[in-house]
C-alpha atoms as a PDB file:
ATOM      1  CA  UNK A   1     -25.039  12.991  -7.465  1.00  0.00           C
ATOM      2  CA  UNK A   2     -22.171  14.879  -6.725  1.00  0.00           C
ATOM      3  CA  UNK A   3     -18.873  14.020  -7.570  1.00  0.00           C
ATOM      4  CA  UNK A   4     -17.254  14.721  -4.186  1.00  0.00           C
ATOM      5  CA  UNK A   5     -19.986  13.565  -1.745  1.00  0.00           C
ATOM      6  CA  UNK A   6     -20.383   9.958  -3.006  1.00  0.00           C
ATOM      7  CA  UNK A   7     -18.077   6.603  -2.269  1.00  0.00           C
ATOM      8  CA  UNK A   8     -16.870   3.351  -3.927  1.00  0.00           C
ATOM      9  CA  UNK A   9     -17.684  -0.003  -2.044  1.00  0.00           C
ATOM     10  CA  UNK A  10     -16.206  -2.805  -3.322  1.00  0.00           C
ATOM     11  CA  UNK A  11     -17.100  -6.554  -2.495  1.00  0.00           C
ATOM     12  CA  UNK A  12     -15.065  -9.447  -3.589  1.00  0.00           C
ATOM     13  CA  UNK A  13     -16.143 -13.280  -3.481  1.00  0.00           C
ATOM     14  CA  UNK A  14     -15.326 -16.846  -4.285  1.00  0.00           C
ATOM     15  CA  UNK A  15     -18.076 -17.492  -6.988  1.00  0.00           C
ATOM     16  CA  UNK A  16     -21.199 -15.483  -8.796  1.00  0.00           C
ATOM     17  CA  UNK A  17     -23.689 -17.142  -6.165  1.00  0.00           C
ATOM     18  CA  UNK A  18     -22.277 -14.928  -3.589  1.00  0.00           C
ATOM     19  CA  UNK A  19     -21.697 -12.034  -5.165  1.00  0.00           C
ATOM     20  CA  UNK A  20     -25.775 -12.099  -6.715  1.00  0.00           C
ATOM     21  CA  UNK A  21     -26.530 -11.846  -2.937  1.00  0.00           C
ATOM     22  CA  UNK A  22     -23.849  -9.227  -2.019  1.00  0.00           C
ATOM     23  CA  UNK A  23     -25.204  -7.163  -4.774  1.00  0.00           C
ATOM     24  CA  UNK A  24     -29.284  -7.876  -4.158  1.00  0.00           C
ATOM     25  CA  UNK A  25     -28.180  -7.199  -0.092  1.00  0.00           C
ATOM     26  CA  UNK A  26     -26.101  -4.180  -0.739  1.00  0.00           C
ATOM     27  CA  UNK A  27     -28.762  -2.576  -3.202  1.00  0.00           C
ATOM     28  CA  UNK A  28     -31.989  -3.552  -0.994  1.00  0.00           C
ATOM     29  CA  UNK A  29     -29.955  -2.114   1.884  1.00  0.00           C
ATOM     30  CA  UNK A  30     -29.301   1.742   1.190  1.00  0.00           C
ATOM     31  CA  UNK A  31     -29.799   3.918  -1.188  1.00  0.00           C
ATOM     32  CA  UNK A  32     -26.703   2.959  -3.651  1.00  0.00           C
ATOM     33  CA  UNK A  33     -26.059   1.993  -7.438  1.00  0.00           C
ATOM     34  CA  UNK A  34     -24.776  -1.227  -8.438  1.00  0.00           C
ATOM     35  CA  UNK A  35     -22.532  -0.006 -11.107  1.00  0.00           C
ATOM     36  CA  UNK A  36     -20.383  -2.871 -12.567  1.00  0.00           C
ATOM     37  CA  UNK A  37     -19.106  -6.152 -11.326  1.00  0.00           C
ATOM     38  CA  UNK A  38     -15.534  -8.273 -12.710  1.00  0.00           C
ATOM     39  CA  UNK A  39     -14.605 -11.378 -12.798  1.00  0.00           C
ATOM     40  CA  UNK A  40     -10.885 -13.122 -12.593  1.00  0.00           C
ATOM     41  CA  UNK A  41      -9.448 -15.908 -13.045  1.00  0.00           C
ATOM     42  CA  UNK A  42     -10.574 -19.091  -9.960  1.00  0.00           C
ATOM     43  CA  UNK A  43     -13.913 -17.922  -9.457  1.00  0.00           C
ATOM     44  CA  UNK A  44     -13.183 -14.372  -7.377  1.00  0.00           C
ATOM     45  CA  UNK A  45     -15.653 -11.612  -8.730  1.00  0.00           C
ATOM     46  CA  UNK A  46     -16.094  -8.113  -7.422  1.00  0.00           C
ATOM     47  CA  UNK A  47     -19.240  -6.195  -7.314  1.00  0.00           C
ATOM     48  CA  UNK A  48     -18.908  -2.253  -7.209  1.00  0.00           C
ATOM     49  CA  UNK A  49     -21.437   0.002  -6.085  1.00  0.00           C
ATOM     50  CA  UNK A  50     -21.589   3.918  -5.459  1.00  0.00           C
ATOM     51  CA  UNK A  51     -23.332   6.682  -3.545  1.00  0.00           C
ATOM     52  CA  UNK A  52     -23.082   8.627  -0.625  1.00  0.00           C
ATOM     53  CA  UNK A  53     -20.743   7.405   2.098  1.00  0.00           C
ATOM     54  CA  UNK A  54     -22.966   6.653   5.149  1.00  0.00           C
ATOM     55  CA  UNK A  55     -25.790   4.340   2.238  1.00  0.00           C
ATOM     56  CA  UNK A  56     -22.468   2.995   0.729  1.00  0.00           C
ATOM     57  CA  UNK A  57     -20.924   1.841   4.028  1.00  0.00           C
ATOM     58  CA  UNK A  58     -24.526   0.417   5.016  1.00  0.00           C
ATOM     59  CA  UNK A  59     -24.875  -1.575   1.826  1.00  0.00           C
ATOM     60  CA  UNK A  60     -21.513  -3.104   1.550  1.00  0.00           C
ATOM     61  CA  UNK A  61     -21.831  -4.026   5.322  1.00  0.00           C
ATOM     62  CA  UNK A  62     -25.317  -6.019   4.220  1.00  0.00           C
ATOM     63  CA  UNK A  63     -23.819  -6.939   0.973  1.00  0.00           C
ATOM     64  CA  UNK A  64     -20.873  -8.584   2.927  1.00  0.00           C
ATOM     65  CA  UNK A  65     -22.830 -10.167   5.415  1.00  0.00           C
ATOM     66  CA  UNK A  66     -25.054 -12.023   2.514  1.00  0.00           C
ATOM     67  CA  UNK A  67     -22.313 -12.816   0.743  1.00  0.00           C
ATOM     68  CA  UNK A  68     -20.964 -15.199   3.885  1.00  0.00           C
ATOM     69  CA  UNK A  69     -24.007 -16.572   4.334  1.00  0.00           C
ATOM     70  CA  UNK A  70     -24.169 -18.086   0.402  1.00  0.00           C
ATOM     71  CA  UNK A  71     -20.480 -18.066   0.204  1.00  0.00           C
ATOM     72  CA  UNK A  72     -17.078 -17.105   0.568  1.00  0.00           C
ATOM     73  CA  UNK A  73     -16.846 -13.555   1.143  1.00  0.00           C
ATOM     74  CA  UNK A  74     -13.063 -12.397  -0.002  1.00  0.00           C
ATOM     75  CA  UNK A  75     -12.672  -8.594   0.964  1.00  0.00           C
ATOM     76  CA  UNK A  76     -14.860  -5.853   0.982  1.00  0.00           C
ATOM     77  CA  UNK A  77     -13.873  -2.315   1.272  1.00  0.00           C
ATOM     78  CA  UNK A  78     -15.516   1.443   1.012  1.00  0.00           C
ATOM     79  CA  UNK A  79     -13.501   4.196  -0.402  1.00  0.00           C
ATOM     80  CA  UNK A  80     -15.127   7.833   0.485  1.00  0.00           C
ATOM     81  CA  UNK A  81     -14.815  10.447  -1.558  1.00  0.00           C
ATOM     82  CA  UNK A  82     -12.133   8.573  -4.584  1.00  0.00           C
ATOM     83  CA  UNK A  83     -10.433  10.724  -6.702  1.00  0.00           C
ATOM     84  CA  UNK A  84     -11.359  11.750 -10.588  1.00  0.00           C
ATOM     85  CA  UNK A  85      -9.580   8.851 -11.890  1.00  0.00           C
ATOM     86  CA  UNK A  86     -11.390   6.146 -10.283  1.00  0.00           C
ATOM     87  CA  UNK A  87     -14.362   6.207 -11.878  1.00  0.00           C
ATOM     88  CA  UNK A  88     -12.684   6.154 -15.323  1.00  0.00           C
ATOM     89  CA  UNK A  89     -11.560   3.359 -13.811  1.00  0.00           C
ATOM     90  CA  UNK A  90     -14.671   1.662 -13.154  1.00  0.00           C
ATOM     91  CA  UNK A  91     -16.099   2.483 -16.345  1.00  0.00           C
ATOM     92  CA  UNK A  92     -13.387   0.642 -18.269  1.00  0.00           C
ATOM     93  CA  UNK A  93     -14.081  -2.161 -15.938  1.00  0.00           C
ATOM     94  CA  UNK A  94     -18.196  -2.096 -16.909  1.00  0.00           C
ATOM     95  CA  UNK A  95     -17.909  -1.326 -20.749  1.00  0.00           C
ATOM     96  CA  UNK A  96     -14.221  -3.363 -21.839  1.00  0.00           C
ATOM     97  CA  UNK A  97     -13.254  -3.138 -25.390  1.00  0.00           C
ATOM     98  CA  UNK A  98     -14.927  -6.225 -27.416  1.00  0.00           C
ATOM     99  CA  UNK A  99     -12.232  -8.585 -28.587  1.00  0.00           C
ATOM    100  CA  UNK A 100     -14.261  -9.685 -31.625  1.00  0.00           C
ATOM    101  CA  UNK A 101     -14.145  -5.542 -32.476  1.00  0.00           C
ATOM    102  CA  UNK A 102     -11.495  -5.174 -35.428  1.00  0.00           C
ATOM    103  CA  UNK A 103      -9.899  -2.005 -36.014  1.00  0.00           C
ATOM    104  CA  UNK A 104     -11.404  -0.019 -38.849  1.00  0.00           C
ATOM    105  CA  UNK A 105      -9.816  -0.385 -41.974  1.00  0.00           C
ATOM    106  CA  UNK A 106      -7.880   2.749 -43.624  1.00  0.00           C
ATOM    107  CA  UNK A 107      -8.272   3.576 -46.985  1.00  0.00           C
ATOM    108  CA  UNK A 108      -5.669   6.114 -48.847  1.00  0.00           C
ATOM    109  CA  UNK A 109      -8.341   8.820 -48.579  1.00  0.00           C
ATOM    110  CA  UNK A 110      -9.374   8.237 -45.063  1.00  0.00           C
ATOM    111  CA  UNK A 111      -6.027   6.575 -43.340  1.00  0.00           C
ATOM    112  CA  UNK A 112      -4.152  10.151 -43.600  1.00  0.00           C
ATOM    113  CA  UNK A 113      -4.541  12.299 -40.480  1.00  0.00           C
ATOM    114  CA  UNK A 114      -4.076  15.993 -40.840  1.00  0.00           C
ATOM    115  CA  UNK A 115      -1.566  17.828 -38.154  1.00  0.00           C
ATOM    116  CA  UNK A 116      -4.833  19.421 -36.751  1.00  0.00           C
ATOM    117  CA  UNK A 117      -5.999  16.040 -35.494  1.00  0.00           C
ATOM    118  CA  UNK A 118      -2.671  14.653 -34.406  1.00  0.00           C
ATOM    119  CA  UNK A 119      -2.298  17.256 -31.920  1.00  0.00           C
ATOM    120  CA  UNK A 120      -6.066  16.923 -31.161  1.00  0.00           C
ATOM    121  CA  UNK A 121      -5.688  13.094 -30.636  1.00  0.00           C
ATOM    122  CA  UNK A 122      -2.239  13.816 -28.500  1.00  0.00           C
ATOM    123  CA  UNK A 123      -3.944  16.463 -26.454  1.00  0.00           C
ATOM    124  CA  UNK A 124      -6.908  14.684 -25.532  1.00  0.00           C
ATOM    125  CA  UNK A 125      -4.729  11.770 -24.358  1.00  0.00           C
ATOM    126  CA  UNK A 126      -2.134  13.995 -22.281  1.00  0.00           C
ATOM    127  CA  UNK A 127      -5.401  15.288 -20.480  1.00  0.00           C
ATOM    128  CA  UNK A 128      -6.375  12.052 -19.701  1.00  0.00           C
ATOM    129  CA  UNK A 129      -9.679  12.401 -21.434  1.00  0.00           C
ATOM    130  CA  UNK A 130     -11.257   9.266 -23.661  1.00  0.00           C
ATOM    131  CA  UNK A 131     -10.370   8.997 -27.265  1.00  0.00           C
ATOM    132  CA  UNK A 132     -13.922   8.935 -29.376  1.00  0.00           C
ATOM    133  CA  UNK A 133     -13.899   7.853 -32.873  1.00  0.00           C
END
């Protein structure tokens, strides 16, 4: 898929019922990937799907739709063509770090970082690109 010819749709409801049929409508409807959902605090989740603009405005019209008929449908909204950043974004959203991850521990022969990889670690981060251990 490319990057600049597909779009975000986003569909926010009042409880997983209705977002399960926003997201079985929207996927059954056009040609689009459900890619992650999230869930907040009093019940309001948000499904997100992705792929060209015309399937994505189709699905999240269906997906909206079947989400008032089993529920409260918040908001819903389609963004064509998002910038770079969004879908970093998104895929912090579907893969958040694990709380019951602990930090690896240092040890003195490990725990040192050589200049090299300090400004290899503080150049990946002023590009904006993801840290990998």
């Amino acid at each position: 898929m490319n990057v600049q010819a597909y779009a975000l749709g986003m569909i926010e409801t009042l409880g997983l019922p209705a977002l399960v049929a926003a997201a079985d409508a929207a996927a059954k409807a056009a040609d689009v990937r459900v890619v992650a959902y999230e869930g907040v605090d009093a019940g309001i989740v948000t499904v997100y799907v992705i792929g060209d603009v015309s399937s994505v405005q189709a699905a999240v019209e269906a997906g909206s739709e079947a989400a008032r008929r089993v529920g409260r449908l918040l908001h819903s909204h389609v963004i064509p063509r998002p910038d770079d950043q969004v879908p970093k974004l998104i895929r912090q959203l579907a893969n958040p770090p694990s709380k019951e991850e602990s930090p690896p521990t240092k040890t003195k022969a490990t725990g040192k970082k050589s200049d090299r990889d300090r400004q290899e670690t503080a150049q990946t981060q002023d590009e904006g690109g993801e840290l990998t251990s």
